[in-house]
Protein backbone atom coordinates (compact mmCIF):
# COMPACT_ATOMS: atom_id res chain seq x y z
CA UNK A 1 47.76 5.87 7.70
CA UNK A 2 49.39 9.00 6.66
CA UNK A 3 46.02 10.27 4.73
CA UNK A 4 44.00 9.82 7.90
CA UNK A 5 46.94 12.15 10.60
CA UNK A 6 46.16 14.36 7.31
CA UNK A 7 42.11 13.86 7.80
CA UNK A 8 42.00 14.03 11.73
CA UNK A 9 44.44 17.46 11.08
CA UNK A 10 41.96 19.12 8.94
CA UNK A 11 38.86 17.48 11.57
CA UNK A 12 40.49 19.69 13.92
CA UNK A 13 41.36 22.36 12.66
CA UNK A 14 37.29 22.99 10.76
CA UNK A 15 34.81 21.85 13.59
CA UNK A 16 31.44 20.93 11.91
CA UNK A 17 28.16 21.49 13.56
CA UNK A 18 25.62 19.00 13.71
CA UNK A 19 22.44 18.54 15.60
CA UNK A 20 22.17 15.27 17.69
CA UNK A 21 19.65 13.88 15.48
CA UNK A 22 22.46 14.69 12.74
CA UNK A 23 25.11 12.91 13.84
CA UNK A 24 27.13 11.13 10.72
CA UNK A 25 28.82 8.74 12.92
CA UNK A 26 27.68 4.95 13.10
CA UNK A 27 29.20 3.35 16.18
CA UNK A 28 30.88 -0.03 15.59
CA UNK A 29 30.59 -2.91 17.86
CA UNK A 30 34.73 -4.46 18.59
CA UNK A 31 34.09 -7.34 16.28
CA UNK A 32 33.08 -4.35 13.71
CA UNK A 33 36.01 -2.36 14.14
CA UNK A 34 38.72 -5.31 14.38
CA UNK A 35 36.99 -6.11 10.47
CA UNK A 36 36.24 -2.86 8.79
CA UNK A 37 37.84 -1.73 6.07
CA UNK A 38 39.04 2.43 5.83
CA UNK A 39 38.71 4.00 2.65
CA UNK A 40 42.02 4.83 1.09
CA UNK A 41 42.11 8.01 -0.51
CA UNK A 42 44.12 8.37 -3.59
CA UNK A 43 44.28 12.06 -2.64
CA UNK A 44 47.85 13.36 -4.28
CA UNK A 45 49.68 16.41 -2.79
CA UNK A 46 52.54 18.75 -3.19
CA UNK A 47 54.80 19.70 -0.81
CA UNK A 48 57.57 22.78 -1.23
CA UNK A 49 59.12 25.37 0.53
CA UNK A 50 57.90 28.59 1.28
CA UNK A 51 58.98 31.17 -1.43
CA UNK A 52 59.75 34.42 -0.58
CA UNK A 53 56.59 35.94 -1.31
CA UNK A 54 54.71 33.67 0.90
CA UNK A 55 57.30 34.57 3.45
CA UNK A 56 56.87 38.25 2.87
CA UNK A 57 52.95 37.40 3.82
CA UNK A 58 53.43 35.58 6.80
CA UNK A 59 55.79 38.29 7.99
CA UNK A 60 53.40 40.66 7.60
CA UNK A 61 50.80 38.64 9.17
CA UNK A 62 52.98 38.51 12.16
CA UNK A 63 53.16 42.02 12.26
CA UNK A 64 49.94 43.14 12.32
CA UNK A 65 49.65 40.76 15.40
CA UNK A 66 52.76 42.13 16.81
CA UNK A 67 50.74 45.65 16.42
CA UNK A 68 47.54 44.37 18.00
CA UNK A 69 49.76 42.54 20.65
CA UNK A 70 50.82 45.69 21.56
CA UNK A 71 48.08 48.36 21.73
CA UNK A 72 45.53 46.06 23.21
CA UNK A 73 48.04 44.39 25.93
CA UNK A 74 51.37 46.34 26.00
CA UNK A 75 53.21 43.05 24.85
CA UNK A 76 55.83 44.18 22.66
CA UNK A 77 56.99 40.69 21.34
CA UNK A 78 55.84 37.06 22.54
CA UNK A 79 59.06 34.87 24.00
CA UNK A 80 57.61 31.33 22.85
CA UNK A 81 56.29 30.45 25.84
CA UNK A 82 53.63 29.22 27.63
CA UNK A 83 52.05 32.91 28.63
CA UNK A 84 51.92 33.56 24.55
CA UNK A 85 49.13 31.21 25.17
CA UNK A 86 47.40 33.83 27.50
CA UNK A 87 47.96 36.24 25.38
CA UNK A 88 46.07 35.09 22.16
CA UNK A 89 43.28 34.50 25.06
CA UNK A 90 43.68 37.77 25.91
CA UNK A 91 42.90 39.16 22.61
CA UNK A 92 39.82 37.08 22.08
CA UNK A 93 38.39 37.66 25.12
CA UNK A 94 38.58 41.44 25.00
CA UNK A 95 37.74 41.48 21.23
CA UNK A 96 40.81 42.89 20.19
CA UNK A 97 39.68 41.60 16.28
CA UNK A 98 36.46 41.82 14.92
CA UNK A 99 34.64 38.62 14.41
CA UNK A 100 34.47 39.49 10.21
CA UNK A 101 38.08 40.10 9.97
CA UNK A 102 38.80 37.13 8.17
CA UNK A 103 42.41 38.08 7.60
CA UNK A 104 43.09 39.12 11.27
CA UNK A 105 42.55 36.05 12.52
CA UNK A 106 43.83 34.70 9.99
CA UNK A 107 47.38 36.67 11.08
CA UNK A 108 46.51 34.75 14.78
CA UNK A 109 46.88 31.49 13.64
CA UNK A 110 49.60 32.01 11.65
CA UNK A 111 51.18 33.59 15.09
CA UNK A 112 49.55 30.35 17.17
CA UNK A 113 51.59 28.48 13.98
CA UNK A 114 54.68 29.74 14.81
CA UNK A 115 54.16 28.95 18.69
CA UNK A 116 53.28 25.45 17.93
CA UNK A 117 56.43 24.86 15.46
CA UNK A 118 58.84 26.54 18.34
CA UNK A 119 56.98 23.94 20.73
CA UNK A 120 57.28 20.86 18.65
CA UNK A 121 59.77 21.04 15.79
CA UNK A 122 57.49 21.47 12.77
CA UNK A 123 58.76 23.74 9.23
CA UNK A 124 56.18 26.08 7.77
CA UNK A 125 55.59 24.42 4.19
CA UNK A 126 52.95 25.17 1.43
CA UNK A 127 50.88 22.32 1.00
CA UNK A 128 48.86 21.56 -2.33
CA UNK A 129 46.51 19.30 -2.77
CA UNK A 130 42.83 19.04 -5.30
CA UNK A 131 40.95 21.45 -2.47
CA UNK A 132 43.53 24.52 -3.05
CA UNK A 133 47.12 25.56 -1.61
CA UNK A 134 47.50 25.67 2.00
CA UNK A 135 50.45 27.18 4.64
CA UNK A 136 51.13 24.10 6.64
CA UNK A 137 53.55 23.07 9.22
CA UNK A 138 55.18 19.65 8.57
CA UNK A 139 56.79 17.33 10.77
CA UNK A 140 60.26 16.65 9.49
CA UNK A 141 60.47 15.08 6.01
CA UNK A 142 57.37 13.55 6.82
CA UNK A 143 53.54 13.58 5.31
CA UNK A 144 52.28 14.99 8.71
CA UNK A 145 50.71 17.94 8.76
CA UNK A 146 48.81 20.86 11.08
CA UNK A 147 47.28 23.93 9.35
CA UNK A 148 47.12 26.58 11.65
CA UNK A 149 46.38 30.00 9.68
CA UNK A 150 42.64 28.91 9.91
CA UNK A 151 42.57 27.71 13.41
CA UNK A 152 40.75 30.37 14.83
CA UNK A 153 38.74 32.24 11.55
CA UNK A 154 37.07 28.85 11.22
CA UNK A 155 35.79 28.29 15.04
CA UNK A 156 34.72 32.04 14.53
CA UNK A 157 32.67 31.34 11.20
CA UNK A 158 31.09 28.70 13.17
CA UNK A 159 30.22 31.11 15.86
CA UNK A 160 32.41 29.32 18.45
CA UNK A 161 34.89 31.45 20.79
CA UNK A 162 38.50 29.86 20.41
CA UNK A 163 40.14 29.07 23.22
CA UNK A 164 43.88 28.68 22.58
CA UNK A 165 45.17 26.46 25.49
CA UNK A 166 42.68 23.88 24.60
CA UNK A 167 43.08 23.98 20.56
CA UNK A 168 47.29 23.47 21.09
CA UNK A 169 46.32 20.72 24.16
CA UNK A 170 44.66 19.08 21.53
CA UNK A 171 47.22 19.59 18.19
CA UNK A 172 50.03 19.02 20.87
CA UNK A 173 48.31 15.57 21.26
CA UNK A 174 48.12 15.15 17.35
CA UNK A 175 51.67 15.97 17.25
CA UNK A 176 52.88 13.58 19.61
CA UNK A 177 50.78 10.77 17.94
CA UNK A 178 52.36 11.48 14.93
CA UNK A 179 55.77 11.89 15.82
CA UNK A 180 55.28 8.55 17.65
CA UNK A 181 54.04 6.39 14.81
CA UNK A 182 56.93 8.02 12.57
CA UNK A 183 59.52 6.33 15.80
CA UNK A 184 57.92 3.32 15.47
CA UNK A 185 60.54 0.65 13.56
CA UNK A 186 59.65 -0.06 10.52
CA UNK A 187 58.78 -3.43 9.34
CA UNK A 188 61.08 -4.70 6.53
């Protein structure tokens, strides 16, 4: 259960593009679904703190949003709040970073990270696993995840315009799912 929060997390986060003719869904009658059988993935990963370097980076990353922040909109910090929300739009929609600055946008999500762990309660972690080393924010002691640094560079690769309130609508909704199966009682 745990490996597909993980999967529908990194769904999310990467949208794919494909044609209607392309779709790689099949669609499963009820009788289908009640039966079939979900691939288990054997997929190991690593969990640890941030170290102090990879604090140093997000710091910075938050910085040069802090500086964009405030010579595009005259915000001089955001509060945690809703209207931090508007603001990210803000930037998008006047262009405030330009659509090859990887690492800018980068620096947004890792801002839009820090919004959605004031909102919900998650840690920044690194998380490793056989596809590379990822920032991550973890629910609790838990193996749920959300990996916001790329939130917004990878709906830009894909030449899609983010829109912020509707990306943390929909990882709020992830969050909540998760945190609810982890209050669920455990069977014995």
């Amino acid at each position: 259960m745990v490996q597909i929060i993980v999967l529908l997390a990194h769904i999310l986060m990467a949208p794919l593009v494909f044609s209607a003719e392309e779709s790689v869904f099949s669609t499963l009658t009820a009788e289908q679904l009640e039966g079939y059988q979900f691939e288990q993935s054997d997929s190991k990963f690593q969990v640890t703190p941030l170290n102090v370097g990879q604090q140093a980076i997000l710091d910075s990353q938050r910085r040069t949003v802090s500086d964009l922040m405030l010579r595009h909109l005259g915000v001089s910090r955001l509060k945690g709040k809703a209207a931090d929300l508007d603001h990210f739009q803000a930037l998008i929609q006047r262009k405030a970073i330009r659509l090859d600055d990887v690492t800018t946008w980068q620096a947004l999500g890792v801002v839009f990270g820090d919004y959605i762990a004031e909102q919900h309660g998650l840690t920044w972690v690194v998380y490793e696993d056989e596809l590379g080393v990822s920032k991550a924010l973890r629910w609790q002691d838990t193996d749920n995840f959300v990996f916001p640094v790329t939130v917004f560079s990878k709906r830009i690769q894909f030449k899609e315009t983010p829109e912020p309130r509707a990306i943390y609508a929909d990882l709020s909704g992830v969050i909540k799912g998760f945190k609810a199966l982890e209050a669920r009682p455990q069977l014995p």
